[in-house]
C-alpha atoms as a PDB file:
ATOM      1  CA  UNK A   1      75.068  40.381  62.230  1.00  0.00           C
ATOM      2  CA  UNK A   2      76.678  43.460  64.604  1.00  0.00           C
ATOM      3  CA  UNK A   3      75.048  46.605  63.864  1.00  0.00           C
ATOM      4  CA  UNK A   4      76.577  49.604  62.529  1.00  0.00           C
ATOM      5  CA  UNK A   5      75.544  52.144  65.090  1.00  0.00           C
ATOM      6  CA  UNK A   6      73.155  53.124  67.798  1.00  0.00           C
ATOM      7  CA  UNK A   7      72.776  56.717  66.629  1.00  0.00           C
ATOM      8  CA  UNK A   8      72.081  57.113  62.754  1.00  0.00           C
ATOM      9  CA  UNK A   9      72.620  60.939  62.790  1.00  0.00           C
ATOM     10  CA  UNK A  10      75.027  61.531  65.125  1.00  0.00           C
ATOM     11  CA  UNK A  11      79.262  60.667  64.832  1.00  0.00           C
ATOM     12  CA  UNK A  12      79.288  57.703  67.028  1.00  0.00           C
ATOM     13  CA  UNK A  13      82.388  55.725  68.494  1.00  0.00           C
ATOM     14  CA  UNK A  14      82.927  52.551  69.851  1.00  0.00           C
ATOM     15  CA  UNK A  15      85.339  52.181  72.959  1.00  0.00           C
ATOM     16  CA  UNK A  16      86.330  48.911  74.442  1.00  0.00           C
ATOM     17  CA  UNK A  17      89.654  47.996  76.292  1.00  0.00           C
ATOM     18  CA  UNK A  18      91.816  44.886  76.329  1.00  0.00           C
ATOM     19  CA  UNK A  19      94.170  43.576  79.312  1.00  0.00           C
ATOM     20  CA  UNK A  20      91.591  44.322  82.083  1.00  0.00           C
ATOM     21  CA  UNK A  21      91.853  40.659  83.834  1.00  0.00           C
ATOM     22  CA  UNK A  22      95.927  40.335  83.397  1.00  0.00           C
ATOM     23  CA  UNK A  23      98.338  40.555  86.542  1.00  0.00           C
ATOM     24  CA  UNK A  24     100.814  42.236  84.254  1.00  0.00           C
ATOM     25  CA  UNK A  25     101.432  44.839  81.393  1.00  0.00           C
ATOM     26  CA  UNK A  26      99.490  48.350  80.896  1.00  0.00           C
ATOM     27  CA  UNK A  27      95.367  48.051  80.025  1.00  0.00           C
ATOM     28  CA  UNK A  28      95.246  49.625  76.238  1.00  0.00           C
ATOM     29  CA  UNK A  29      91.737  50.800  75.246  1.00  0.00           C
ATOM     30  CA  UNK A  30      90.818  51.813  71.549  1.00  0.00           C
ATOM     31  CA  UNK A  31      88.203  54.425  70.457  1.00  0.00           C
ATOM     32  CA  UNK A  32      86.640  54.304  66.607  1.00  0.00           C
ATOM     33  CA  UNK A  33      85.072  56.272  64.372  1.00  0.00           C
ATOM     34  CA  UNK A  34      83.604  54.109  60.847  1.00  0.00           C
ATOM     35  CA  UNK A  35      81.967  55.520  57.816  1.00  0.00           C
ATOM     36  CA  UNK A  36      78.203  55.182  57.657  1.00  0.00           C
ATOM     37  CA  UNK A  37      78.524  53.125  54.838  1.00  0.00           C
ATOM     38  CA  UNK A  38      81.298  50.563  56.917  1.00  0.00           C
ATOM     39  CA  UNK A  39      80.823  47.187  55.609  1.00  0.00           C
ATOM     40  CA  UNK A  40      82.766  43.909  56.161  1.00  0.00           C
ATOM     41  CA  UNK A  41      81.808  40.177  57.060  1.00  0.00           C
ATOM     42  CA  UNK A  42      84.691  39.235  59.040  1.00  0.00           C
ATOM     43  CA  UNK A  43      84.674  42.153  61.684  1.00  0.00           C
ATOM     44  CA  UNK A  44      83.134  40.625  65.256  1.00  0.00           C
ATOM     45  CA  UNK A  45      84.427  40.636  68.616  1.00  0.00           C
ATOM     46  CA  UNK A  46      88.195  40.356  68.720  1.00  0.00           C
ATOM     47  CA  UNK A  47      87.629  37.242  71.156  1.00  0.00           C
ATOM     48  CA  UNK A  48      85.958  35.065  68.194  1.00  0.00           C
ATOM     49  CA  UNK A  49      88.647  35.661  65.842  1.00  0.00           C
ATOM     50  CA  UNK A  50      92.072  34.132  65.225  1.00  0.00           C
ATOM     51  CA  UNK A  51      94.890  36.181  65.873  1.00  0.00           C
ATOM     52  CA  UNK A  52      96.019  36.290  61.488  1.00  0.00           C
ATOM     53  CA  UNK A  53      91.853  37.914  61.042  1.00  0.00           C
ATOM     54  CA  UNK A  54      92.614  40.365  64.105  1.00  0.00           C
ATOM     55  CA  UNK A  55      95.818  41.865  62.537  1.00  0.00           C
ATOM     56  CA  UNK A  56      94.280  41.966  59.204  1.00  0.00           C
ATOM     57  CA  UNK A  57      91.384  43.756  60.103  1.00  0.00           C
ATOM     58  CA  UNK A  58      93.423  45.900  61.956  1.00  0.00           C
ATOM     59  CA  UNK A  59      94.627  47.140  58.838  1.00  0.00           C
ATOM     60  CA  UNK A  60      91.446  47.475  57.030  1.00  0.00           C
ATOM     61  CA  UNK A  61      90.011  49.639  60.643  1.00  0.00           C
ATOM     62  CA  UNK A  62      93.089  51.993  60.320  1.00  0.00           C
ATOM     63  CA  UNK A  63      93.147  52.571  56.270  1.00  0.00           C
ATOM     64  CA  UNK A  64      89.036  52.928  56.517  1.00  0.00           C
ATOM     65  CA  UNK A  65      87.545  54.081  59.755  1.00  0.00           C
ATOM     66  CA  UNK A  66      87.153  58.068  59.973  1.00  0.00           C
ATOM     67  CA  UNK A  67      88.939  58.360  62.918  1.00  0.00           C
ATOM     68  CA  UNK A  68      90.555  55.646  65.538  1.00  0.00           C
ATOM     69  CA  UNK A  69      92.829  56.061  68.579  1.00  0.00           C
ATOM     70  CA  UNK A  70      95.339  53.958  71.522  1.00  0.00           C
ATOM     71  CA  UNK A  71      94.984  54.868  75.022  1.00  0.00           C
ATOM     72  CA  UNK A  72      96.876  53.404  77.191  1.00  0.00           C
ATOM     73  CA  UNK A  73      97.574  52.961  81.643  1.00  0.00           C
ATOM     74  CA  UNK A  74     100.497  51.957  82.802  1.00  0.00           C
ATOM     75  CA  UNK A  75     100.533  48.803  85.601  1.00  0.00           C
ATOM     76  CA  UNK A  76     101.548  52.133  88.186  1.00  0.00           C
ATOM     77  CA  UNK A  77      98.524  54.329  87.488  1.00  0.00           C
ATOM     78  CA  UNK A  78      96.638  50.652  87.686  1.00  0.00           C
ATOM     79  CA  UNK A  79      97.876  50.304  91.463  1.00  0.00           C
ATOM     80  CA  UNK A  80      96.969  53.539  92.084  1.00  0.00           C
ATOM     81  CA  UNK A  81      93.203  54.500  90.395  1.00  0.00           C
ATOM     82  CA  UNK A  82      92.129  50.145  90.526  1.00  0.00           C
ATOM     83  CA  UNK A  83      91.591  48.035  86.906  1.00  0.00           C
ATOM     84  CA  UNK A  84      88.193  49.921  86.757  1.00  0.00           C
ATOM     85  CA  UNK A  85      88.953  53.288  86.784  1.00  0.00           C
ATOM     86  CA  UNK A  86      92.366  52.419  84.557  1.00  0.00           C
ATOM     87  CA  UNK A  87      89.889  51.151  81.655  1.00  0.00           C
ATOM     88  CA  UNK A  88      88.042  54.220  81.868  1.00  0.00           C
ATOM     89  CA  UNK A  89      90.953  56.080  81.743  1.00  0.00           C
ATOM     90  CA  UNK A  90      92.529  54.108  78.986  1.00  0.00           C
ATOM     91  CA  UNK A  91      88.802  54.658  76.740  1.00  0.00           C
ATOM     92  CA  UNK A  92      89.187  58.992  78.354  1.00  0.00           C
ATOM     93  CA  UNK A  93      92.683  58.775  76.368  1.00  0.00           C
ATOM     94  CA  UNK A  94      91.532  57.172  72.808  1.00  0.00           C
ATOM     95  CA  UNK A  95      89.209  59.244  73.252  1.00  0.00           C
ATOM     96  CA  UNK A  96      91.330  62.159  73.295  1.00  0.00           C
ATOM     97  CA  UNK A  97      93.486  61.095  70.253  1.00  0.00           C
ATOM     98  CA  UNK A  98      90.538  61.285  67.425  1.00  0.00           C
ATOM     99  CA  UNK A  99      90.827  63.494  65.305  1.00  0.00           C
ATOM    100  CA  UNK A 100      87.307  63.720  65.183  1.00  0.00           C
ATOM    101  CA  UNK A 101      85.103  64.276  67.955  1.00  0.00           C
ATOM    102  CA  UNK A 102      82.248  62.078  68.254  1.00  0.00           C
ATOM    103  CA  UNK A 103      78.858  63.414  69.281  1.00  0.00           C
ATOM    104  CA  UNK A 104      77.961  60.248  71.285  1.00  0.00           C
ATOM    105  CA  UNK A 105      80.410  57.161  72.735  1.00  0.00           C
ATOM    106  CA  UNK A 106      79.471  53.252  72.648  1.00  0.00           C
ATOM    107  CA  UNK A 107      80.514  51.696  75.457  1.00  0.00           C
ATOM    108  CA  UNK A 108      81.484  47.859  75.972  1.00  0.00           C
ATOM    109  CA  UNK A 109      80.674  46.982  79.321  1.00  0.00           C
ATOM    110  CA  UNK A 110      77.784  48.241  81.795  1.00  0.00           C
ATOM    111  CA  UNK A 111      79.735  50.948  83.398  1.00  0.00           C
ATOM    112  CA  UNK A 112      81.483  54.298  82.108  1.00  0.00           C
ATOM    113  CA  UNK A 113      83.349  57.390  83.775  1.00  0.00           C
ATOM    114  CA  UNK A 114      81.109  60.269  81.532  1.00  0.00           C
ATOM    115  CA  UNK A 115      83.795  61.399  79.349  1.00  0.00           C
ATOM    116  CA  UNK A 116      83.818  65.581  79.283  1.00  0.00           C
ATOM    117  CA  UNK A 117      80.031  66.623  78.071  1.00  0.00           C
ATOM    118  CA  UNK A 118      79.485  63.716  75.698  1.00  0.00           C
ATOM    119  CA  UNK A 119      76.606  61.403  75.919  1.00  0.00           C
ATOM    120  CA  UNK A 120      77.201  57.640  76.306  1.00  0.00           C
ATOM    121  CA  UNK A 121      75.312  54.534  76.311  1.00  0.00           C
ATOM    122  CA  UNK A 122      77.098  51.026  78.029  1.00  0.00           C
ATOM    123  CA  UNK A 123      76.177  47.691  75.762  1.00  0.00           C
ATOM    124  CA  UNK A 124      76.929  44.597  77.709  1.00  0.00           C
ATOM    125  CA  UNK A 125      78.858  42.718  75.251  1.00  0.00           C
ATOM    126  CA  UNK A 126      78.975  45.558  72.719  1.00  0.00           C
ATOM    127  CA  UNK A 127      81.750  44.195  70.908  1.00  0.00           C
ATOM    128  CA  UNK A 128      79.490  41.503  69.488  1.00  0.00           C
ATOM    129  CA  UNK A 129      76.625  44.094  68.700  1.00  0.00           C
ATOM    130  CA  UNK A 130      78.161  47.100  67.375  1.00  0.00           C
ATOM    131  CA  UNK A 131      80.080  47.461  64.077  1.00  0.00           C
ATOM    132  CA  UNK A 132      82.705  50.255  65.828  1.00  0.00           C
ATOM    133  CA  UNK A 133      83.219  48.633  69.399  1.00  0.00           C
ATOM    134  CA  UNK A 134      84.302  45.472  67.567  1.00  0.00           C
ATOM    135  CA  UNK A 135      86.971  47.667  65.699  1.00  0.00           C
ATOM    136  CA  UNK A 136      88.061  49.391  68.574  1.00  0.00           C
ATOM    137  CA  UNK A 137      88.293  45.600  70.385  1.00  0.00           C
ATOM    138  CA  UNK A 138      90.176  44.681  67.606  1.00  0.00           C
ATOM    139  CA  UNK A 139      92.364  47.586  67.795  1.00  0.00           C
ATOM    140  CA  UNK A 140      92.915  47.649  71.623  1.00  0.00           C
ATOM    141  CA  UNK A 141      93.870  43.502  71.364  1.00  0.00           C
ATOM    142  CA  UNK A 142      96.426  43.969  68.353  1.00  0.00           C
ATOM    143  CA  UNK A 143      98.014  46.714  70.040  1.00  0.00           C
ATOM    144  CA  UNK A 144      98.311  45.351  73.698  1.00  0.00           C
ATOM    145  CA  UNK A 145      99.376  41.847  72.512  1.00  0.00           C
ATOM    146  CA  UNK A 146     102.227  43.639  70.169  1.00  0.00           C
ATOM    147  CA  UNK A 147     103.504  45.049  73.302  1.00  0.00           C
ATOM    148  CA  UNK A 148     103.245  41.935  75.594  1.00  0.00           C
ATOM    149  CA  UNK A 149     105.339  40.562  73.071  1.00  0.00           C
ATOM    150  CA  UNK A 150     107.752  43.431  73.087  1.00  0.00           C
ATOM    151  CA  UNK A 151     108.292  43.331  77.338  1.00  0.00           C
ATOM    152  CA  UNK A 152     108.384  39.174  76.464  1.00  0.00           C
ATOM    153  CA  UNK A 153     111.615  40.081  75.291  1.00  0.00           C
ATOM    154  CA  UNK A 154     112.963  41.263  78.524  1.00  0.00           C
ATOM    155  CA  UNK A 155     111.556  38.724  80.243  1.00  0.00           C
ATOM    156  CA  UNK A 156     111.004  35.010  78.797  1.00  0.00           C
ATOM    157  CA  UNK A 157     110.594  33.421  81.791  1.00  0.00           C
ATOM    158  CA  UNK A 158     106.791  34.485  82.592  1.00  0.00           C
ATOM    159  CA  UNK A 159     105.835  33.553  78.735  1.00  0.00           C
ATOM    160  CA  UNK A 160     103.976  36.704  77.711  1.00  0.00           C
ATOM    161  CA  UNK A 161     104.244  36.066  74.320  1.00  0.00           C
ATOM    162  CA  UNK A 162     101.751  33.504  74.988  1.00  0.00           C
ATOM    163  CA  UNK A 163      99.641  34.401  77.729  1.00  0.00           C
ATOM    164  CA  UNK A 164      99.815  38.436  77.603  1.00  0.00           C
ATOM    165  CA  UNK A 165      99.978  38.678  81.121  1.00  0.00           C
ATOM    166  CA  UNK A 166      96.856  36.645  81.819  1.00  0.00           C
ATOM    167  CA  UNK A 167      97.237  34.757  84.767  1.00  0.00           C
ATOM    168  CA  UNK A 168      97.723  31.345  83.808  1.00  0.00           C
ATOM    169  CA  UNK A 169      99.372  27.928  85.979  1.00  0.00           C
ATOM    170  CA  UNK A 170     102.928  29.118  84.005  1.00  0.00           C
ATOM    171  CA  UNK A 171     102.712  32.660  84.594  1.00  0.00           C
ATOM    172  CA  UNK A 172     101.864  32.345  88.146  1.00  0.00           C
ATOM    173  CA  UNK A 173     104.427  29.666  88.436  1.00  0.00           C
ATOM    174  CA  UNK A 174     107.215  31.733  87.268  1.00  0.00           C
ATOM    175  CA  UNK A 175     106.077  34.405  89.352  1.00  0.00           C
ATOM    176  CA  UNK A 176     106.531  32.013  92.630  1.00  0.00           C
ATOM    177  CA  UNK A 177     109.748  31.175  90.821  1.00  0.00           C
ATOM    178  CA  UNK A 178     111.198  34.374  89.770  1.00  0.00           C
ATOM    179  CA  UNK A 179     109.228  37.048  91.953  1.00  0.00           C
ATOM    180  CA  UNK A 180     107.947  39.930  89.941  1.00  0.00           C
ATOM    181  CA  UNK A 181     108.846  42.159  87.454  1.00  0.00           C
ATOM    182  CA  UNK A 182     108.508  46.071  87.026  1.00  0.00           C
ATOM    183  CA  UNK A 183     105.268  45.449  85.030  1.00  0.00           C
ATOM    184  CA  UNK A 184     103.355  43.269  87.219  1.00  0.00           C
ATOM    185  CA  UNK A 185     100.252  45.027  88.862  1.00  0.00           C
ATOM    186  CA  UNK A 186     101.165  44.937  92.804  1.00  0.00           C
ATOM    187  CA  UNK A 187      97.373  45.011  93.532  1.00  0.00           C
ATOM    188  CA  UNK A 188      96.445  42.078  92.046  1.00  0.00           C
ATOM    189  CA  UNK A 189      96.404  38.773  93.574  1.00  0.00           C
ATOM    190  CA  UNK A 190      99.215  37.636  91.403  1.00  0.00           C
ATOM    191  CA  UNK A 191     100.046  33.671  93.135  1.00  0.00           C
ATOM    192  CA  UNK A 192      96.064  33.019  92.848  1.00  0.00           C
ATOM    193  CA  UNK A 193      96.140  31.942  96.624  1.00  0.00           C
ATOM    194  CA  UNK A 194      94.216  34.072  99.701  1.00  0.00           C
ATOM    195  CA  UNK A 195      97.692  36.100 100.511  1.00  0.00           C
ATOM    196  CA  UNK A 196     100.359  38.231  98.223  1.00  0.00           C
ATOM    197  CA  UNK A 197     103.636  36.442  99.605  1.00  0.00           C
ATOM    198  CA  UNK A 198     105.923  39.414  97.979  1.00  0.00           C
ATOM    199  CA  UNK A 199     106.764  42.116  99.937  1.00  0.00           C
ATOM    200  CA  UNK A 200     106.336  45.354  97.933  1.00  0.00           C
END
């Protein structure tokens, strides 16, 4: 049973961020805002759900929830700041799109760049605890994996419309094959072996 919020009198969001661990595509991160009241059996962490419940709740997060938000980092900025600081970044920018501001931020994960003056508190594996940073798991998932499927388009080869970008024995195989593409992350160890064999 995930828990509807941390602190009963204050406006609370959840952040969490999806597309940390892939060697391609931008790292999305969603920030939400539910009702006090916010009920509903099926929400959990977007990783125990199929993707049909995901996009459904989706809908049911964005008609209910007082206020929700995207943020997104681009594979450049990710090459630039590290996957770390890029999830923190993508959580600054949801963040920034409420329309409401919350009084204190939940946090998946054990670390956090403070956001402005807010208070914040990290739950290790928050998106299985807490009510909001399931939604905004939810959220962030649904949005990335719309958008993997969008690039996925442009480039069949590397199968992103079934791996996201996640680095698995076809992916990296079509990278040895093919080389890279403008939305691989240059920093990452993208063949899976001790040395990058691409010159940037």
């Amino acid at each position: 049973m995930l828990l509807p919020y941390l602190h009963p009198e204050l406006i609370e969001a959840g952040c969490d961020e999806a597309g940390r661990g892939c060697l391609a595509g931008a790292v999305y991160a969603a920030a939400v805002i539910l009702p006090h009241d916010f009920h509903n059996e099926l929400l959990n962490d977007s990783k125990q759900l199929s993707e049909k419940q995901r996009y459904a709740l989706r809908e049911v997060i964005e008609k209910e929830a007082v206020a929700w938000a995207v943020g997104v980092v681009t594979p450049e900025e990710i090459d630039k700041i590290n996957i770390l600081n890029a999830s923190f970044l993508a959580m600054h920018r949801a963040i920034d799109g409420l329309k409401v501001r919350p009084q204190h931020l939940l946090i998946d994960g054990n670390r956090f760049n403070k956001y402005q003056d807010l208070p914040h508190t990290t739950i290790v594996k928050g998106d299985g605890k807490y009510l909001s940073i399931a939604a905004a798991s939810i959220l962030a998932k649904t949005y990335r994996d719309d958008y993997m499927k969008e690039l996925h388009e442009a480039y069949p080869q590397y199968d992103w419309k079934g791996n996201k970008g996640y680095p698995t024995p076809k992916h990296r195989a079509a990278i040895a094959q093919y080389g890279i593409t403008p939305y691989h992350r240059k920093t990452f160890n993208l063949l899976g072996n001790e040395q990058l064999s691409f010159d940037f």
